[in-house]
N, C-alpha and C. Protein backbone atom coordinates (compact mmCIF):
# COMPACT_ATOMS: atom_id res chain seq x y z
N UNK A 1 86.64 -6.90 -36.52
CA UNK A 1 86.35 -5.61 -37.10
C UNK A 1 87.36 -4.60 -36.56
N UNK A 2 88.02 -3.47 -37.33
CA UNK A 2 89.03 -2.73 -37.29
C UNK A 2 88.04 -1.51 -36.49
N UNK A 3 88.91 -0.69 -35.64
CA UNK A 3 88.28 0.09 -35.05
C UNK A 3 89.53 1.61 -35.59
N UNK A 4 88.89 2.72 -35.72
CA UNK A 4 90.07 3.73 -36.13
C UNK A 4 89.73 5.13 -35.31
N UNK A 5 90.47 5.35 -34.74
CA UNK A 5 90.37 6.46 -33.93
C UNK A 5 90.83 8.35 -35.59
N UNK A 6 90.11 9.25 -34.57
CA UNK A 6 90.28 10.24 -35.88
C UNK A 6 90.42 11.40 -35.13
N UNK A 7 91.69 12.18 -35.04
CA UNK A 7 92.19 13.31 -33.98
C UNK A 7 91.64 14.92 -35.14
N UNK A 8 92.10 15.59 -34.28
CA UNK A 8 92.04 17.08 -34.92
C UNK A 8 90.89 16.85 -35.74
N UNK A 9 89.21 16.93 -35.30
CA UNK A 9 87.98 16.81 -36.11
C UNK A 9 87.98 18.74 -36.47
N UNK A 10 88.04 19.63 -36.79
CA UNK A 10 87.60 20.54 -36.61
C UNK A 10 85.95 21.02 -36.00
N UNK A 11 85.74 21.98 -35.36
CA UNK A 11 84.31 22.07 -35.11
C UNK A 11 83.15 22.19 -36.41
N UNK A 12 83.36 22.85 -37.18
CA UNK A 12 82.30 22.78 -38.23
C UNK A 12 82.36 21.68 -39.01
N UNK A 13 83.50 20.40 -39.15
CA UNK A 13 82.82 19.58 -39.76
C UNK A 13 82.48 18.20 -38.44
N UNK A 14 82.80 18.65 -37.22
CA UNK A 14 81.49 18.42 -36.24
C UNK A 14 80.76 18.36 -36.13
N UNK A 15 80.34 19.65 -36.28
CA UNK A 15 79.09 20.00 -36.23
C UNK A 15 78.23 19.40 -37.31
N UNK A 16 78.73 19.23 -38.30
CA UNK A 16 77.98 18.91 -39.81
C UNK A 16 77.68 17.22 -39.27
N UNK A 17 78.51 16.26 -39.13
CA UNK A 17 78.27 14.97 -38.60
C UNK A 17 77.71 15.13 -37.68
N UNK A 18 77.26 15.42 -36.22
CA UNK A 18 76.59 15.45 -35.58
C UNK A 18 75.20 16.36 -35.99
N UNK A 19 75.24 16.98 -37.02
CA UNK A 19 73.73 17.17 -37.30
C UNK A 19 72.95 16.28 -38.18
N UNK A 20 73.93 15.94 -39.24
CA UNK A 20 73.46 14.69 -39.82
C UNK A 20 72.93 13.57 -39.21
N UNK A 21 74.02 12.94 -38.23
CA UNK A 21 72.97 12.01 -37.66
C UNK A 21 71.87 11.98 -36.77
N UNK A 22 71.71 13.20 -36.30
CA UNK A 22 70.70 13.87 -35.71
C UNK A 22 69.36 13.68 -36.59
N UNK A 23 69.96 14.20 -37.73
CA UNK A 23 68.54 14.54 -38.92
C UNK A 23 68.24 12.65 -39.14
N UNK A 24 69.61 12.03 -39.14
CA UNK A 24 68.79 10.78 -39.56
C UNK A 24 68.72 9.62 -38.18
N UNK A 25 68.58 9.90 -37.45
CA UNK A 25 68.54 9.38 -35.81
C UNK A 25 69.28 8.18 -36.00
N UNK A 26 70.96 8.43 -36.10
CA UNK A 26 71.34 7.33 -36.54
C UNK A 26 73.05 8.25 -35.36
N UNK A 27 73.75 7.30 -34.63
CA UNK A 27 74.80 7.35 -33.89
C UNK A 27 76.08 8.22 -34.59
N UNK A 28 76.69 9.24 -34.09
CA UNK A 28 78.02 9.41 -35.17
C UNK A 28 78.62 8.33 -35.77
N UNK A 29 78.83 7.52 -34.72
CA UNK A 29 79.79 6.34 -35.12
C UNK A 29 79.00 5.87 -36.64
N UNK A 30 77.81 5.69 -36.49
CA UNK A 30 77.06 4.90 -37.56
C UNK A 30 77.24 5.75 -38.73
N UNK A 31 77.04 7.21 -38.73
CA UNK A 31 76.99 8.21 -39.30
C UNK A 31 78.41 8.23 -40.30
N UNK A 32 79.19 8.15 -39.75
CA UNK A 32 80.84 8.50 -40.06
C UNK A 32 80.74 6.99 -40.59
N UNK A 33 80.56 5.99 -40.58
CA UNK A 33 80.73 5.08 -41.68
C UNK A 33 79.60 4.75 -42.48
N UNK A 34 78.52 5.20 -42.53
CA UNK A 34 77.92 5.55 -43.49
C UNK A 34 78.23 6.36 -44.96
N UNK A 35 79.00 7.79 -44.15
CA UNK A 35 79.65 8.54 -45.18
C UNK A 35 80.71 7.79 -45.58
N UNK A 36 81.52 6.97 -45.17
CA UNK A 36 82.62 6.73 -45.43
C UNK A 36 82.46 5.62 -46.66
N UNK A 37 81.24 4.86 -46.15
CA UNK A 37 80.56 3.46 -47.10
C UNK A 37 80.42 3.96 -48.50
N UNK A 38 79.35 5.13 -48.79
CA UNK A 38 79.06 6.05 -49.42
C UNK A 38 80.22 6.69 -50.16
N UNK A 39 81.00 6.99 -49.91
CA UNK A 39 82.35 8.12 -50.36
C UNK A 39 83.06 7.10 -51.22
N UNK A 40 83.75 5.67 -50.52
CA UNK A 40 84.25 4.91 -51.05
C UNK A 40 83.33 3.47 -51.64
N UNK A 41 82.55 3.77 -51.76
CA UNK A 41 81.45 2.90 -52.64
C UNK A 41 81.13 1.96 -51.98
N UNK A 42 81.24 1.60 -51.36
CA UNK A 42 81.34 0.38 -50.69
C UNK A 42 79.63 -0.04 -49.85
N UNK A 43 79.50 -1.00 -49.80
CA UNK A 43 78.16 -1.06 -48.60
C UNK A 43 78.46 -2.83 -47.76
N UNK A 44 78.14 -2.44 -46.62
CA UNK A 44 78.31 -4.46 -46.61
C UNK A 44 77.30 -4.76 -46.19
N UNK A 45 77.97 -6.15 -46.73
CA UNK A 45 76.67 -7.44 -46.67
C UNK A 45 75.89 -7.75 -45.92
N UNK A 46 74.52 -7.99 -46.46
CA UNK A 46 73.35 -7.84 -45.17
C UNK A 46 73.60 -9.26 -44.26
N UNK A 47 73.30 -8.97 -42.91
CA UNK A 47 73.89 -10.15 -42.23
C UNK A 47 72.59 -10.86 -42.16
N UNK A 48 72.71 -12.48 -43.10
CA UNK A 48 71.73 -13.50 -43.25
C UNK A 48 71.62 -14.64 -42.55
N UNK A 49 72.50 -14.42 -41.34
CA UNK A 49 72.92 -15.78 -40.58
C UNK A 49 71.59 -16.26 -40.04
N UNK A 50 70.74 -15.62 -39.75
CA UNK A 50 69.84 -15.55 -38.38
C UNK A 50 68.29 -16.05 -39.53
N UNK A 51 68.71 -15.70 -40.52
CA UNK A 51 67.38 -15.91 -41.66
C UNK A 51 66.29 -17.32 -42.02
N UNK A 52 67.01 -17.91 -41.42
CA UNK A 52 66.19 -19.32 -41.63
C UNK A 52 65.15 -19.63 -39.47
N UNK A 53 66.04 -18.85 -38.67
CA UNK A 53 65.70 -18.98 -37.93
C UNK A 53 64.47 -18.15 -37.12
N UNK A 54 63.94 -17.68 -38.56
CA UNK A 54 62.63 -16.64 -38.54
C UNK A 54 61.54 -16.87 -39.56
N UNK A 55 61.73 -17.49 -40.61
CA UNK A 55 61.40 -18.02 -41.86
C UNK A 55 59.70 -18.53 -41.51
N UNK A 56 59.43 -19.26 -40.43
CA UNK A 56 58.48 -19.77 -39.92
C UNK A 56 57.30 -18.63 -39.66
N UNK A 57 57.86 -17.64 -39.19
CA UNK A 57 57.31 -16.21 -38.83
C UNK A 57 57.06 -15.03 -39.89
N UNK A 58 58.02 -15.48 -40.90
CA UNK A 58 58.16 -14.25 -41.64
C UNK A 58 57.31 -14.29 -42.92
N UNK A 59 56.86 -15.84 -43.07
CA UNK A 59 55.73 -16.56 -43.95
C UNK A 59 56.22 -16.02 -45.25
N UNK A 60 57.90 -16.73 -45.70
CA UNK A 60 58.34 -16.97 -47.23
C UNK A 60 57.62 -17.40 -47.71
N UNK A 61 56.96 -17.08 -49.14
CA UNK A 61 56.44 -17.74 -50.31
C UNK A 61 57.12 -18.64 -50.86
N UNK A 62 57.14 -19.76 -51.98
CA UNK A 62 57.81 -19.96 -52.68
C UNK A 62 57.11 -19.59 -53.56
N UNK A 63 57.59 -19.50 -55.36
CA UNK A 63 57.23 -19.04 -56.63
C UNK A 63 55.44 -20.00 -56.73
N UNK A 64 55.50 -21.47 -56.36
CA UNK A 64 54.23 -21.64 -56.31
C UNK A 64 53.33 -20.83 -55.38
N UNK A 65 53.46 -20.23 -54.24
CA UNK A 65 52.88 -20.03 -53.08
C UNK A 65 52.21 -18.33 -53.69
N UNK A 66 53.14 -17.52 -54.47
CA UNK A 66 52.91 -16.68 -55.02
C UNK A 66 52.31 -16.76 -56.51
N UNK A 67 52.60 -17.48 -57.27
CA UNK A 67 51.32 -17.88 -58.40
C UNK A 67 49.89 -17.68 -57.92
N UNK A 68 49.69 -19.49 -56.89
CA UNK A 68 48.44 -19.55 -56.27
C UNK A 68 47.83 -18.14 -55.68
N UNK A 69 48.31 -17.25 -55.04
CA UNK A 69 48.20 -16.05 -54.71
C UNK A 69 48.02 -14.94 -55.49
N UNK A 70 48.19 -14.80 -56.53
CA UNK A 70 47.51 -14.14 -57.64
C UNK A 70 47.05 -14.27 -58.58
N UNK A 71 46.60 -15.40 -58.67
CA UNK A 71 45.57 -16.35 -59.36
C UNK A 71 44.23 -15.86 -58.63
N UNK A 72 44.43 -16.48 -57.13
CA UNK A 72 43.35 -16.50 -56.42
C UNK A 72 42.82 -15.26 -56.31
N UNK A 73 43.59 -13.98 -56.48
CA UNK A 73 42.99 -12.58 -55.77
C UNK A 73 42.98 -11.47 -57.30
N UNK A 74 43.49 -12.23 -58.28
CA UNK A 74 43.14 -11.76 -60.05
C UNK A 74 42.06 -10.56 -59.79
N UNK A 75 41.04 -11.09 -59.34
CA UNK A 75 39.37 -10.40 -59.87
C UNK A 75 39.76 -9.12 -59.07
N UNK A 76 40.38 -8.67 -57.89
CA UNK A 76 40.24 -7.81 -57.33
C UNK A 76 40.82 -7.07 -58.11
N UNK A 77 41.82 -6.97 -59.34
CA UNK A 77 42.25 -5.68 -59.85
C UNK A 77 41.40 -5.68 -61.00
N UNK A 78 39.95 -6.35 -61.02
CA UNK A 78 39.53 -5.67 -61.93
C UNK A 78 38.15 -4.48 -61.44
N UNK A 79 37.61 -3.51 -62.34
CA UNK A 79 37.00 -2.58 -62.16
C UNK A 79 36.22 -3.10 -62.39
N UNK A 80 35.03 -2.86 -61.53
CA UNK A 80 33.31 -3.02 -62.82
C UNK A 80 32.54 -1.23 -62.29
N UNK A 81 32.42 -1.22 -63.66
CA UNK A 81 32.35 0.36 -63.88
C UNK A 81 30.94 0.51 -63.47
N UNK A 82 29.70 -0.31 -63.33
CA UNK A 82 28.60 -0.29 -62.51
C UNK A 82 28.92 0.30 -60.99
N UNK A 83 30.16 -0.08 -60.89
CA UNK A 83 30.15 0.39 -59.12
C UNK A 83 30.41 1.37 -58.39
N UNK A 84 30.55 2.72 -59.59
CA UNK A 84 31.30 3.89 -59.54
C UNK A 84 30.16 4.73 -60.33
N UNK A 85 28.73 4.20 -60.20
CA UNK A 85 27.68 4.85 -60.80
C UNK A 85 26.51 5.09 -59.83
């Protein structure tokens, strides 16, 4: 990863990045490439390396696992208007 140093910041647009990330409790550093992600469109890729090694914990469905699952719990979105009397 490229690292870039940035001279002559003026104070008011200092100040503006350091209030920003203030408001969003997020580091300048994080801040300043956020805007920068943002400005030039860009966003990167969520890092998925680690994703299977949580999977156990994180209790993935598969498309059956989610059928059976709203099959089974159907009745609860219905109303019975007796019960609101």
């Amino acid at each position: 990863m490229k690292s870039f140093t940035i001279h002559g910041v003026e104070k008011p647009m200092a100040d503006l990045i350091r209030d920003k990330a203030e408001s969003e409790g997020l580091s300048i550093n994080k801040t300043i490439k956020k805007i920068l992600e943002e400005y030039l469109g860009v966003k990167p890729q969520p890092d998925m390396k680690n994703l299977r090694d949580f999977q156990a914990f994180c209790g993935l469905w598969t498309q059956d696992d989610l059928a059976e699952f709203e099959n089974m719990t159907a009745d609860f979105k219905k109303i019975d208007q007796s019960d609101w009397q």
